[in-house]
PDB file of N, CA and C in Angstrom:
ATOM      1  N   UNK A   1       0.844  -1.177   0.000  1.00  0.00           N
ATOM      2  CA  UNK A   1       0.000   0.000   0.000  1.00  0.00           C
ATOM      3  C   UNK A   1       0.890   1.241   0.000  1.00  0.00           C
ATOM      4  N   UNK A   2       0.769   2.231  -0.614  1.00  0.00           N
ATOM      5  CA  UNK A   2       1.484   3.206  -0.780  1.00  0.00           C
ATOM      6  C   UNK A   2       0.793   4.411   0.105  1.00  0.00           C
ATOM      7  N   UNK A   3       1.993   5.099   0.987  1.00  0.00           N
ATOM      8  CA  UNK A   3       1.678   6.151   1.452  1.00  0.00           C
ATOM      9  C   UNK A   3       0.666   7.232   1.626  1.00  0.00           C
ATOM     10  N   UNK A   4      -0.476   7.369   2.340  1.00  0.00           N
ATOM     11  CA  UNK A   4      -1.194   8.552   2.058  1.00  0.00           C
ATOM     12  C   UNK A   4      -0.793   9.968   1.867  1.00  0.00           C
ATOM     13  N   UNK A   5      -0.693  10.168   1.124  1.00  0.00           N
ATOM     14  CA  UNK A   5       0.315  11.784   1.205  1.00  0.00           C
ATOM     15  C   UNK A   5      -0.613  13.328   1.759  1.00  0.00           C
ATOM     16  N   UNK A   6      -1.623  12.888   2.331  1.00  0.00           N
ATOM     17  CA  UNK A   6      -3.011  13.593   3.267  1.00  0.00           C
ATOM     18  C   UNK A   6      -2.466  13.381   4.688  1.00  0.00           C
ATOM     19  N   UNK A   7      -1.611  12.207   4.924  1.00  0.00           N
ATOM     20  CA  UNK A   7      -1.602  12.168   6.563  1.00  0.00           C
ATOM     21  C   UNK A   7      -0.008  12.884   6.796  1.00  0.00           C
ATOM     22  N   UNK A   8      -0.031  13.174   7.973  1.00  0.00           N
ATOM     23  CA  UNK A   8       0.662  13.979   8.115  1.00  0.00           C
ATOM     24  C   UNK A   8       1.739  13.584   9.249  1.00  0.00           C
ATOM     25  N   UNK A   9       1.382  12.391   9.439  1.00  0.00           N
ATOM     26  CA  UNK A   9       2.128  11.659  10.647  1.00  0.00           C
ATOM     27  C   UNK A   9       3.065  10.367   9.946  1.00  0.00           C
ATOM     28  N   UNK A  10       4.215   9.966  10.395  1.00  0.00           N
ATOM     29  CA  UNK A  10       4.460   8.474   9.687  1.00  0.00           C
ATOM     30  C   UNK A  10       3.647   7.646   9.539  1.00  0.00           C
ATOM     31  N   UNK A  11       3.667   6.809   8.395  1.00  0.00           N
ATOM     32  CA  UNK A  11       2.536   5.255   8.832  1.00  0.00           C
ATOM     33  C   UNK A  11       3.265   4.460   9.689  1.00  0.00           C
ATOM     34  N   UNK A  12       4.562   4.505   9.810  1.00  0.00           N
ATOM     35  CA  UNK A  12       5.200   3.710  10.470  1.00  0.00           C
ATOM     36  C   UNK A  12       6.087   4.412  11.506  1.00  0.00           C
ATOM     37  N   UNK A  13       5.585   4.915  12.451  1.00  0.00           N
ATOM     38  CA  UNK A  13       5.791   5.707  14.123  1.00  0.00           C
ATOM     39  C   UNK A  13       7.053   5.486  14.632  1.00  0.00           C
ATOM     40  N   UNK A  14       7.680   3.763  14.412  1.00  0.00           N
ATOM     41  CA  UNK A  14       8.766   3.634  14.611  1.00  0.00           C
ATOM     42  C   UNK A  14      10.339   3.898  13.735  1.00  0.00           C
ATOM     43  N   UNK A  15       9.805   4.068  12.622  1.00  0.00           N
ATOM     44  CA  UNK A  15      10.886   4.039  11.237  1.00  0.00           C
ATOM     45  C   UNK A  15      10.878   5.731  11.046  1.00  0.00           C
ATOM     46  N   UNK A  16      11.909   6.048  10.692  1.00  0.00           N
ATOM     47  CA  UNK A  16      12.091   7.521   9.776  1.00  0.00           C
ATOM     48  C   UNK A  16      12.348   7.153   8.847  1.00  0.00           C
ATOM     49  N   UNK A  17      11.489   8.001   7.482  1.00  0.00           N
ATOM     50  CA  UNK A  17      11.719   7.471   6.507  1.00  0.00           C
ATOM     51  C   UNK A  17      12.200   9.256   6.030  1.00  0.00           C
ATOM     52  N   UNK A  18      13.551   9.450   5.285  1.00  0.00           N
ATOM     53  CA  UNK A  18      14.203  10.810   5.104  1.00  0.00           C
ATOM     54  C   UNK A  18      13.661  10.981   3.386  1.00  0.00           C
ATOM     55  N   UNK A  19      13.079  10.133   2.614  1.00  0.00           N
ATOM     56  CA  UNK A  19      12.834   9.776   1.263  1.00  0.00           C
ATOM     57  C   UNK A  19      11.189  10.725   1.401  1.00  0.00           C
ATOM     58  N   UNK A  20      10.923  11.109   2.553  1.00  0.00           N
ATOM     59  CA  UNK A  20       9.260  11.589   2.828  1.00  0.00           C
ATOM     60  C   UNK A  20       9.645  12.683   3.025  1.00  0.00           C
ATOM     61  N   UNK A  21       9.090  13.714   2.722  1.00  0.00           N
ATOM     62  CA  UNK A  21       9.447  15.208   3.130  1.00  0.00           C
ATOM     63  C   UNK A  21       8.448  15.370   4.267  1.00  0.00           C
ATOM     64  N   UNK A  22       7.100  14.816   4.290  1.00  0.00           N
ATOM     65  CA  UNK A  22       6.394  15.214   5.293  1.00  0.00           C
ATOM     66  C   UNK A  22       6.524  14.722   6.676  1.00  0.00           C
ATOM     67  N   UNK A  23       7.605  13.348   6.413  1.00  0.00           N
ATOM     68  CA  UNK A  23       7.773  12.639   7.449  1.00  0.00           C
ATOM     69  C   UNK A  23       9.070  13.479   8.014  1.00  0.00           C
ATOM     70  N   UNK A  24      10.605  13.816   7.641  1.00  0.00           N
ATOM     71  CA  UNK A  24      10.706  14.813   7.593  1.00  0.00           C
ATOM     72  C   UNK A  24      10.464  16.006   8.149  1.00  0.00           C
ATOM     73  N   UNK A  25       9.267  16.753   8.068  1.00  0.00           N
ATOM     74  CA  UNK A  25       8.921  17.674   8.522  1.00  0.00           C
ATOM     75  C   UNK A  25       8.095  17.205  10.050  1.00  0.00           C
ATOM     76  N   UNK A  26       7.337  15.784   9.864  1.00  0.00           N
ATOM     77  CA  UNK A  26       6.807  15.654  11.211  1.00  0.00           C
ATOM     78  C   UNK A  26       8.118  15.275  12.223  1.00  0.00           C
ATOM     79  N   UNK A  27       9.238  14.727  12.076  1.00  0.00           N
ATOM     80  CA  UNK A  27      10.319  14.150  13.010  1.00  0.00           C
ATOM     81  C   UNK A  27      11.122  15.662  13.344  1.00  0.00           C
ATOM     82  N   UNK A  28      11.302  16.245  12.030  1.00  0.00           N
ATOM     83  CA  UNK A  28      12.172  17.421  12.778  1.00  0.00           C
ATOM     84  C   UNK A  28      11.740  18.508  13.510  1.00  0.00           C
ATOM     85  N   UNK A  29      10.056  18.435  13.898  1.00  0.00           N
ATOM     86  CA  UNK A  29       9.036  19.389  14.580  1.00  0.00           C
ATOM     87  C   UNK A  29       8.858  18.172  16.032  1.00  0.00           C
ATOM     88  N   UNK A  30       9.040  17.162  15.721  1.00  0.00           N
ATOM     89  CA  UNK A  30       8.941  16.520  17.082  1.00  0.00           C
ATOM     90  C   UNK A  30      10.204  16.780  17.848  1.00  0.00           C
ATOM     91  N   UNK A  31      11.278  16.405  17.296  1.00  0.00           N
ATOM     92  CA  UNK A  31      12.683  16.163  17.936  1.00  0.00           C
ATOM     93  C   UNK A  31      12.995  17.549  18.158  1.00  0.00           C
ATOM     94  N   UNK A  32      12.943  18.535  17.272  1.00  0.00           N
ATOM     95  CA  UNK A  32      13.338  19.979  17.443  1.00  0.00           C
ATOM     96  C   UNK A  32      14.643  20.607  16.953  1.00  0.00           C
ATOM     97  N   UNK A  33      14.580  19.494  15.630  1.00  0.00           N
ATOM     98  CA  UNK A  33      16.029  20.124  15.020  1.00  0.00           C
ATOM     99  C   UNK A  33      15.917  20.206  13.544  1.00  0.00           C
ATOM    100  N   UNK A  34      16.687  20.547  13.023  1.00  0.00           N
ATOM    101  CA  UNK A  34      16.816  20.595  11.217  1.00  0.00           C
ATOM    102  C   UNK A  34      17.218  19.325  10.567  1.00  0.00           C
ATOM    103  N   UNK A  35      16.665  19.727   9.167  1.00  0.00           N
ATOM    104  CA  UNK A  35      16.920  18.644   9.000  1.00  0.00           C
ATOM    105  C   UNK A  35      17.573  17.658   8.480  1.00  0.00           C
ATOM    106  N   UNK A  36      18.981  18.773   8.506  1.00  0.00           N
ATOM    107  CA  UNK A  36      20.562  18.302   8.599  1.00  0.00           C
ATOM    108  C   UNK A  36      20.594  17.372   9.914  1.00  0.00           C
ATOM    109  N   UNK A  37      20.407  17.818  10.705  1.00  0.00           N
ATOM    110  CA  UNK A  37      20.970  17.007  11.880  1.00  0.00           C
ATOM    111  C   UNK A  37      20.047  15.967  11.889  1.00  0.00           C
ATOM    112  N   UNK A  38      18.847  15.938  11.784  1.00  0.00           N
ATOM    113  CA  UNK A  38      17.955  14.708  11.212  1.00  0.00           C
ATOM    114  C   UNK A  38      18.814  13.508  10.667  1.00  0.00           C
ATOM    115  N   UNK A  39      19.154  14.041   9.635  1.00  0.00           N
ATOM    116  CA  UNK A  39      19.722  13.369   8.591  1.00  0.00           C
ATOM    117  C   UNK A  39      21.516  12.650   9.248  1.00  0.00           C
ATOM    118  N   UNK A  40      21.461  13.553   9.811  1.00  0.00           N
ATOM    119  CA  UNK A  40      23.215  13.095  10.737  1.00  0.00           C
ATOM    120  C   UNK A  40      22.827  11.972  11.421  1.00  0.00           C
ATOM    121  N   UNK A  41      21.853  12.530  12.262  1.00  0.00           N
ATOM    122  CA  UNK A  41      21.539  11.298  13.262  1.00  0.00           C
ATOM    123  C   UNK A  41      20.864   9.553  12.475  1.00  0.00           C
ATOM    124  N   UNK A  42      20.382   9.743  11.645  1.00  0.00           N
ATOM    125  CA  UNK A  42      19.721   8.519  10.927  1.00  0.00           C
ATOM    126  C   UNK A  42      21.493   7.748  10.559  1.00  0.00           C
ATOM    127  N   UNK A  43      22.136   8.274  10.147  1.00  0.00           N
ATOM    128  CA  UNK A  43      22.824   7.834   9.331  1.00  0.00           C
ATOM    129  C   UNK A  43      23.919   7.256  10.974  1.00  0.00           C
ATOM    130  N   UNK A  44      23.748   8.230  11.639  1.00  0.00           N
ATOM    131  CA  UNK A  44      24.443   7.278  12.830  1.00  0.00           C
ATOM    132  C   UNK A  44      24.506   6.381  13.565  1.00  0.00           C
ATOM    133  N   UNK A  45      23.224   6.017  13.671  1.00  0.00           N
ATOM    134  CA  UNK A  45      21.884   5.123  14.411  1.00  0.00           C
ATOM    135  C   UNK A  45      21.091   4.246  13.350  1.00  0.00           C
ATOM    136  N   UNK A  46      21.381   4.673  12.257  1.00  0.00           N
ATOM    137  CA  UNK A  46      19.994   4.184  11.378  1.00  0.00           C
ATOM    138  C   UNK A  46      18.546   4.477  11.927  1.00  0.00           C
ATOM    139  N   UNK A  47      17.679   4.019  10.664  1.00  0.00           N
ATOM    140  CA  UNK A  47      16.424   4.945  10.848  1.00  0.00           C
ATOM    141  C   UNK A  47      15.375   4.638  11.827  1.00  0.00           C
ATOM    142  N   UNK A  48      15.878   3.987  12.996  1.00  0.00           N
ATOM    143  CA  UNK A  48      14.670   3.408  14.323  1.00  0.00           C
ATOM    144  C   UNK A  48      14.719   4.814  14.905  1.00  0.00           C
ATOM    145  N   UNK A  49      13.517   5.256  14.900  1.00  0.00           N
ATOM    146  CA  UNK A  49      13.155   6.596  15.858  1.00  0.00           C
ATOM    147  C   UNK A  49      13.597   6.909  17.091  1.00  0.00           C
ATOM    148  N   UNK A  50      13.332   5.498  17.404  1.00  0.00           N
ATOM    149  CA  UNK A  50      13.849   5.863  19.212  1.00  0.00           C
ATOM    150  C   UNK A  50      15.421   5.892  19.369  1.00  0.00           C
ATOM    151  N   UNK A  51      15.716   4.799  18.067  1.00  0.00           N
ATOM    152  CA  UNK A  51      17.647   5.216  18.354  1.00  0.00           C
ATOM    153  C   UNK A  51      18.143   6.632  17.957  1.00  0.00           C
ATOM    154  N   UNK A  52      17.081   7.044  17.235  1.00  0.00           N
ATOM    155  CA  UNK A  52      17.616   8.738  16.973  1.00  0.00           C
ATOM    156  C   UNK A  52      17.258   9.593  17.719  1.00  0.00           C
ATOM    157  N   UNK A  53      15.907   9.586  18.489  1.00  0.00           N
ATOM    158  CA  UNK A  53      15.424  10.402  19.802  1.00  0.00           C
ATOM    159  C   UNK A  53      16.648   9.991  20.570  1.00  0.00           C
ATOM    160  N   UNK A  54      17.129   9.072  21.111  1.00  0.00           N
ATOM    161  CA  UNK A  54      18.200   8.815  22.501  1.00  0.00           C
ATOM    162  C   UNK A  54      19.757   9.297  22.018  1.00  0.00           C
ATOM    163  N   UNK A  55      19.826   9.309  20.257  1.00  0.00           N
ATOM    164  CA  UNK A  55      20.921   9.768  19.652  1.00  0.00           C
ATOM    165  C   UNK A  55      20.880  11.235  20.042  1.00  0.00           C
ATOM    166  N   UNK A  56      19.878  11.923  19.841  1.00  0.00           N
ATOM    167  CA  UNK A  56      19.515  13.342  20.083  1.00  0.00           C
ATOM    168  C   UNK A  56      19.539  13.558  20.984  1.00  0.00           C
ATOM    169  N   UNK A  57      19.074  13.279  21.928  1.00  0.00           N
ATOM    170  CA  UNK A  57      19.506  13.585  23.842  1.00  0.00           C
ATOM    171  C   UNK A  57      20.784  13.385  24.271  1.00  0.00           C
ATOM    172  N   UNK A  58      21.465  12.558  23.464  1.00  0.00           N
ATOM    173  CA  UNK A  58      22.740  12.448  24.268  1.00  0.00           C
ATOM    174  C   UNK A  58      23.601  12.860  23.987  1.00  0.00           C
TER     175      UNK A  58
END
């Protein structure tokens, strides 16, 4: 099934997907950063949310 591009949240809560601009825009309004450092952190951690939220706190 392909993406609703109406919702505005991930379909998948646990995954960042950086290929989504809206997803994207919902992670770097949650976490509170750009989305360079978004993108830093995925690539450090890979794309599990919570390893990039705990990447980001620490």
């Amino acid at each position: 099934m392909a993406d609703d591009k109406n919702v505005r949240s991930p379909q998948d809560a646990s995954r960042i997907a950086l290929g989504e601009d809206y997803e994207v825009q919902y992670w770097t309004k949650k976490f509170g950063v750009d989305r360079a450092t978004l993108e830093q952190a995925v690539k450090a951690v890979g794309n599990s949310a919570k390893a990039v939220e705990e990447h980001l706190k620490g």
